[in-house]
Protein backbone atom coordinates (compact mmCIF):
# COMPACT_ATOMS: atom_id res chain seq x y z
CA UNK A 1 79.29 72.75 -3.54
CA UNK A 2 78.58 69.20 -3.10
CA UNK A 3 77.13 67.62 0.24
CA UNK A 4 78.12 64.04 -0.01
CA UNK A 5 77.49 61.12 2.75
CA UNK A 6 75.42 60.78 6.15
CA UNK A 7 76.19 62.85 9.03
CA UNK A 8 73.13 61.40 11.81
CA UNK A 9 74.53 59.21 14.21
CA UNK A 10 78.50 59.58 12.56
CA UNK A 11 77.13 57.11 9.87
CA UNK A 12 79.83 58.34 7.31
CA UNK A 13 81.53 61.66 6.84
CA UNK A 14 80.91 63.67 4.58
CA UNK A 15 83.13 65.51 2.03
CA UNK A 16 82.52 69.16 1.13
CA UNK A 17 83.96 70.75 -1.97
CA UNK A 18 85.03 74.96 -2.88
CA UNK A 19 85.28 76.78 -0.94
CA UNK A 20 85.29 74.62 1.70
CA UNK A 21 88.76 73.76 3.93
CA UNK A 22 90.13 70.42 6.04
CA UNK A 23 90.08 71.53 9.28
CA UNK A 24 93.04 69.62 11.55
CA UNK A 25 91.62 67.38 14.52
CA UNK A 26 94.16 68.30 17.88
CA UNK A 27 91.30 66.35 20.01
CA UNK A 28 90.35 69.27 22.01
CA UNK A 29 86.40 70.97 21.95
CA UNK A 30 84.22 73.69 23.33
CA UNK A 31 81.28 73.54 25.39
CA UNK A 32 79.10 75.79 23.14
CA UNK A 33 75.62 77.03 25.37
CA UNK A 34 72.50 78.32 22.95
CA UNK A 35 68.78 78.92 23.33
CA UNK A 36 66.20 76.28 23.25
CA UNK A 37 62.98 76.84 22.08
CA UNK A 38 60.39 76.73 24.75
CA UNK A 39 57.69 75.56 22.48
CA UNK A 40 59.22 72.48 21.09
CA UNK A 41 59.47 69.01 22.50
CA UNK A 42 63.02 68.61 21.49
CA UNK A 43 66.02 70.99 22.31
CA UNK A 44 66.13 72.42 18.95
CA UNK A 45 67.61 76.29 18.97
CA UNK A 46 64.83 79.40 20.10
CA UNK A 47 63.40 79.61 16.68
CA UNK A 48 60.74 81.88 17.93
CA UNK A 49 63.06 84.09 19.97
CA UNK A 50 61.21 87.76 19.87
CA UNK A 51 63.50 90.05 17.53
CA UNK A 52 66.68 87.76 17.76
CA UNK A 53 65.46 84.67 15.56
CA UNK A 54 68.49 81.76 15.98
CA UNK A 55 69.46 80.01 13.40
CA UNK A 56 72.26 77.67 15.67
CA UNK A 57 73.33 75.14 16.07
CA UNK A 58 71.88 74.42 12.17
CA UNK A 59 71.65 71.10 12.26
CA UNK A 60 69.67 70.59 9.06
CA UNK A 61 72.64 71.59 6.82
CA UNK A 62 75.17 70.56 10.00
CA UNK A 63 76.61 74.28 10.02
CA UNK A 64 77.83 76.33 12.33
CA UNK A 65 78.53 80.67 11.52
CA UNK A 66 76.88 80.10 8.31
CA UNK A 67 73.63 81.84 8.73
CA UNK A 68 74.92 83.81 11.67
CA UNK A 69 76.96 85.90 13.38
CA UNK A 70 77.00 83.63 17.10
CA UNK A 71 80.21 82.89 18.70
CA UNK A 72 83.39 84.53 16.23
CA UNK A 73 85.46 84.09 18.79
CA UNK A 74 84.51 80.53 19.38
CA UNK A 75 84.65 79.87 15.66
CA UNK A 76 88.17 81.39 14.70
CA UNK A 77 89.45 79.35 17.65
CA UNK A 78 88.07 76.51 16.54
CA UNK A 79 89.91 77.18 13.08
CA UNK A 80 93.07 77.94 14.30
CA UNK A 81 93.40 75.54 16.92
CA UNK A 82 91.87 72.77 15.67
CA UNK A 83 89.30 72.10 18.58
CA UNK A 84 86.91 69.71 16.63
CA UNK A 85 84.08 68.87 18.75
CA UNK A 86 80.99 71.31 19.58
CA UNK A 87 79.20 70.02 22.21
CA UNK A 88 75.72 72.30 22.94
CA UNK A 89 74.06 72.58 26.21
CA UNK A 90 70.70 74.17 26.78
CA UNK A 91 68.42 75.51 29.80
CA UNK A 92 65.31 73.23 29.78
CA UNK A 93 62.71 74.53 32.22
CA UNK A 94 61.59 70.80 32.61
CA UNK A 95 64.94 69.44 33.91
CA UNK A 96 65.39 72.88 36.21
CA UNK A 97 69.40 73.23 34.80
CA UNK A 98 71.48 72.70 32.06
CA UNK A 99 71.31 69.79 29.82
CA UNK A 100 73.76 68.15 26.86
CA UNK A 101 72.24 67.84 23.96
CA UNK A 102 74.77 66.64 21.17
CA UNK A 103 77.58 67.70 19.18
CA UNK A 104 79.37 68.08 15.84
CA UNK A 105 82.75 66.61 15.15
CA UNK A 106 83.99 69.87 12.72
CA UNK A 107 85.54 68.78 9.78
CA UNK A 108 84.87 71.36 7.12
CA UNK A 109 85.57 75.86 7.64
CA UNK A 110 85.28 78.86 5.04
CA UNK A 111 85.29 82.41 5.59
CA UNK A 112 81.72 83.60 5.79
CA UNK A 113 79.72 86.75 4.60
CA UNK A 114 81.56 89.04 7.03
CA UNK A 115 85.29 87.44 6.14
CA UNK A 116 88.10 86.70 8.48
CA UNK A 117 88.55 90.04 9.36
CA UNK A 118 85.66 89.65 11.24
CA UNK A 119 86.20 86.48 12.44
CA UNK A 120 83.64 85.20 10.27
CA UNK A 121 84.35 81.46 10.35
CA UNK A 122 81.55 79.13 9.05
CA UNK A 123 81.97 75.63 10.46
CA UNK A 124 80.07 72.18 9.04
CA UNK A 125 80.07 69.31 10.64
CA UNK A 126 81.89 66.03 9.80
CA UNK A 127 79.68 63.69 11.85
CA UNK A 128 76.71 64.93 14.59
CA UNK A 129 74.66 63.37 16.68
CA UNK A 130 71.84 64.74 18.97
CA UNK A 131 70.63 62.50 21.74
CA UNK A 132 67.92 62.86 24.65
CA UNK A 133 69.04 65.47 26.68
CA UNK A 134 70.60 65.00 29.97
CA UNK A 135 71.30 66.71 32.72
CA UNK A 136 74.69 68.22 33.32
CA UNK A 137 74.76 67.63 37.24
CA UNK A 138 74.00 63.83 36.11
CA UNK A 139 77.05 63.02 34.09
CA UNK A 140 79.47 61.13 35.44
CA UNK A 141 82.92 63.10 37.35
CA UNK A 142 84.74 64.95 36.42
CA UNK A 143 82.14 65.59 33.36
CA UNK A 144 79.03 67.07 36.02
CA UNK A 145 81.62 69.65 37.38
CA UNK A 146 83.30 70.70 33.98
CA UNK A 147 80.05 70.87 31.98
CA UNK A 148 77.62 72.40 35.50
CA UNK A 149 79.97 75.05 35.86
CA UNK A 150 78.95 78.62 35.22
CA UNK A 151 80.11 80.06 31.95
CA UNK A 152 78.30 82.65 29.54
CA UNK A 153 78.17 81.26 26.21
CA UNK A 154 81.37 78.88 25.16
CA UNK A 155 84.20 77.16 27.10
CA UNK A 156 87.16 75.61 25.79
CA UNK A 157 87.73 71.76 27.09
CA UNK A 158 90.77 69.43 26.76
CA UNK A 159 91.86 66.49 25.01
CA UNK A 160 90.62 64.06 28.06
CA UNK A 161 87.53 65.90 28.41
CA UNK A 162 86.22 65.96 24.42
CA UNK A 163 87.42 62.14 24.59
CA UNK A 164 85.08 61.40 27.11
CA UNK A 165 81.92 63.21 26.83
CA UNK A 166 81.52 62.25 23.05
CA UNK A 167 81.84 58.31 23.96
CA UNK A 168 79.26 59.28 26.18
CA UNK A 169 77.11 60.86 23.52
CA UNK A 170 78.15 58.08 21.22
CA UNK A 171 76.66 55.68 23.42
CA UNK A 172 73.37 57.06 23.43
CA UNK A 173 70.83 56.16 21.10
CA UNK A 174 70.75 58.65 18.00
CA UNK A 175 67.97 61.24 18.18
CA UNK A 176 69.11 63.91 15.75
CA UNK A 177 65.73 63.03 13.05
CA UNK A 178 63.65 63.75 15.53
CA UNK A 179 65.55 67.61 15.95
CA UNK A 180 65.48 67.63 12.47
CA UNK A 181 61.51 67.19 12.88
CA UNK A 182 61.30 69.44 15.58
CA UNK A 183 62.78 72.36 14.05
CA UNK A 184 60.28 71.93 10.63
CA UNK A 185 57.75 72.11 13.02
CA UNK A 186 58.29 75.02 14.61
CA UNK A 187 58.93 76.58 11.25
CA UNK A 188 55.72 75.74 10.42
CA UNK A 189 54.31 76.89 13.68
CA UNK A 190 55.96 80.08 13.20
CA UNK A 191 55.24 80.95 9.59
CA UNK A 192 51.55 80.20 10.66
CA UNK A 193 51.52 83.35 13.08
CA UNK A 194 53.40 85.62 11.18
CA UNK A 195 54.04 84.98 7.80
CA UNK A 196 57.71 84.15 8.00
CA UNK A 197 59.46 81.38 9.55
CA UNK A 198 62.00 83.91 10.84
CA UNK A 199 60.38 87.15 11.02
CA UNK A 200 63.46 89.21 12.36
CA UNK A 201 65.36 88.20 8.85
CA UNK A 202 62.21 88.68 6.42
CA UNK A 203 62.54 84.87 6.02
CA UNK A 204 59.88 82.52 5.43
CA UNK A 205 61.13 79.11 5.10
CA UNK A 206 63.78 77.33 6.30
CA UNK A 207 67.92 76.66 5.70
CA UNK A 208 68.85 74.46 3.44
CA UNK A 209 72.49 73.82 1.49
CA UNK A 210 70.57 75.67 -1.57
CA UNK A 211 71.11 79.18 0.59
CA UNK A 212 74.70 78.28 1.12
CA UNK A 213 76.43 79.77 -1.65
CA UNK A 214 75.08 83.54 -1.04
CA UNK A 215 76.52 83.40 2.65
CA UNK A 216 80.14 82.61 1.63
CA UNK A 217 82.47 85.72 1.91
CA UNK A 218 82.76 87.46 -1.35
CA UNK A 219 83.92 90.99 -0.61
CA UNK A 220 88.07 91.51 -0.47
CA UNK A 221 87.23 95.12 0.79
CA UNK A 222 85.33 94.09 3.93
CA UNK A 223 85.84 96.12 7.40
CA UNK A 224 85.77 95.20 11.11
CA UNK A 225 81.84 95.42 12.23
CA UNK A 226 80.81 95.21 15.63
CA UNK A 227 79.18 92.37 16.87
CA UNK A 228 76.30 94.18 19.01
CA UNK A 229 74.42 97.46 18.86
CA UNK A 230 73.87 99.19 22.59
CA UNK A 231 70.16 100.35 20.98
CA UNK A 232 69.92 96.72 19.01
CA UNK A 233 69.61 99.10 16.00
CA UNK A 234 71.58 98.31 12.71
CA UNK A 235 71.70 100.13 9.32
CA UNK A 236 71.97 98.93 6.14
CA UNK A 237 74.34 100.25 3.92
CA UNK A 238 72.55 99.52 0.69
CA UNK A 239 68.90 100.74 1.18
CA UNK A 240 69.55 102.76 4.23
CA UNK A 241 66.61 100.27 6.30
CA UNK A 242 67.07 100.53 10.10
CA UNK A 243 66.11 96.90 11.80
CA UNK A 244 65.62 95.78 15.43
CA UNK A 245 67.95 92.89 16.09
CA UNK A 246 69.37 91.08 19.12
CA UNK A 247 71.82 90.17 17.02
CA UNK A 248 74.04 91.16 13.83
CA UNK A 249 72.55 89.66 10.50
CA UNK A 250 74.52 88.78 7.98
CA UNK A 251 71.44 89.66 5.24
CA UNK A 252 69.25 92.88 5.32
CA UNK A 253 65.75 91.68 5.49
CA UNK A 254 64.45 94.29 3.45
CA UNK A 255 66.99 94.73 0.16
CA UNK A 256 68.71 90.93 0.92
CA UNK A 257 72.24 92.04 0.15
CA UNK A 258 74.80 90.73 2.22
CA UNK A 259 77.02 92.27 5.14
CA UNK A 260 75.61 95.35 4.59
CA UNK A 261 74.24 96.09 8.32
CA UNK A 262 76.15 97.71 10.86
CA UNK A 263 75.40 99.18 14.63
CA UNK A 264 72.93 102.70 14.17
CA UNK A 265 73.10 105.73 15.97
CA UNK A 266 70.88 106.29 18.87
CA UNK A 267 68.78 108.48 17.15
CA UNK A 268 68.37 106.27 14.34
């Protein structure tokens, strides 16, 4: 796979080869909300998250649903619709509500480790840009109300709406190295307390294209896997391991093989 061009700021596009796919621009988005990490000075994703480790947005290889399981539902829309632009908003404790933090403009999708059965969509960015956060209630109308209003975890947003909120993003100065930064710091922060980077997936350094290639889907004979365990119990298929996860990995932590976990029984 080849990685070619600039993403910070929307310098240039990038082109991604096999197995990469176009995805079509209809000029529509989604509001996409994650967990910022409380320890960092940026709004970089909850790296340290106890058992539930987050890997997105991934802005150091500009992917979306490559690493994880987040948002299928989010990501096959975004495939089959065409709604380009990921904007991410975050709960910083020092703003008291929710801020905007960036976007990607989507240009590249491939089926991921779990396959489109699943929904399994990975997404890379086109362009991104990350900017100094603001706060949702201070965007300009009708932006405050759309982007203030109380939803879970995604919400889809029109044509005038994606228009108008990335010229606003645009026209802040770019801030996406310092993320970038951010995020290798808390790595390093992490690994320096445990051992791993991400101890909930046995991992101890960071993402980088290089782990790309094992998290495509390979499997024709995949089946439908729940997204969630009641108990936050999963079994792997492989090597039998039993993990405690707030979310579905896509790689056991102990035996590394791919889409092998699924929900455990109660007793497990």
């Amino acid at each position: 796979m080849r990685d070619d061009g600039v993403m910070a700021g929307g310098a240039t596009a990038r082109r991604l080869g096999d197995p990469w796919r176009e995805l079509s621009d209809a000029g529509r988005g989604y509001l996409s909300v994650y967990f910022s990490e409380p320890l960092a000075r940026w709004p970089v994703r909850e790296i340290t998250r106890p058992a539930d480790n987050k890997s997105d947005p991934n802005i150091e290889t500009g992917t979306y649903g490559l690493f994880s399981t987040c948002e299928p539902s989010m990501r096959n829309r975004i495939v089959n619709d065409g709604a380009a632009t990921v904007f991410f908003l975050t709960t910083r404790r020092k703003h008291q509500g929710r801020v905007v933090s960036g976007y990607y403009h989507v240009g590249w999708y491939t089926e991921g480790t779990q396959g489109a059965v699943n929904r399994d969509y990975a997404l890379a960015a086109a362009t991104m840009r990350f900017i100094e956060p603001i706060l949702a209630s201070d965007l300009p109308e009708p932006l405050a109300t759309i982007c203030s209003a109380q939803f879970r975890t995604m919400k889809p947003i029109d044509v005038a709406t994606t228009s108008e909120l990335r010229k606003l993003c645009d026209n802040r100065p770019d801030r996406t190295a310092d993320y970038l930064s951010e995020v290798a710091r808390v790595e390093t922060f992490a690994r320096a307390r445990s051992g791993y980077a991400y101890p909930s997936w046995g991992r101890e350094f960071g993402f980088t294209w290089d782990d790309a290639a094992g998290y495509y889907q390979t499997d024709a004979e995949l089946s439908k896997v729940p997204n969630s365990s009641k108990n936050r119990k999963w079994r792997c298929r492989e090597c039998g391991y039993v993990i405690k996860s707030g979310a579905l990995l896509k790689r056991c932590p102990l035996c590394k093989q791919m889409a092998t976990l699924a929900p455990a029984e109660e007793d497990a």
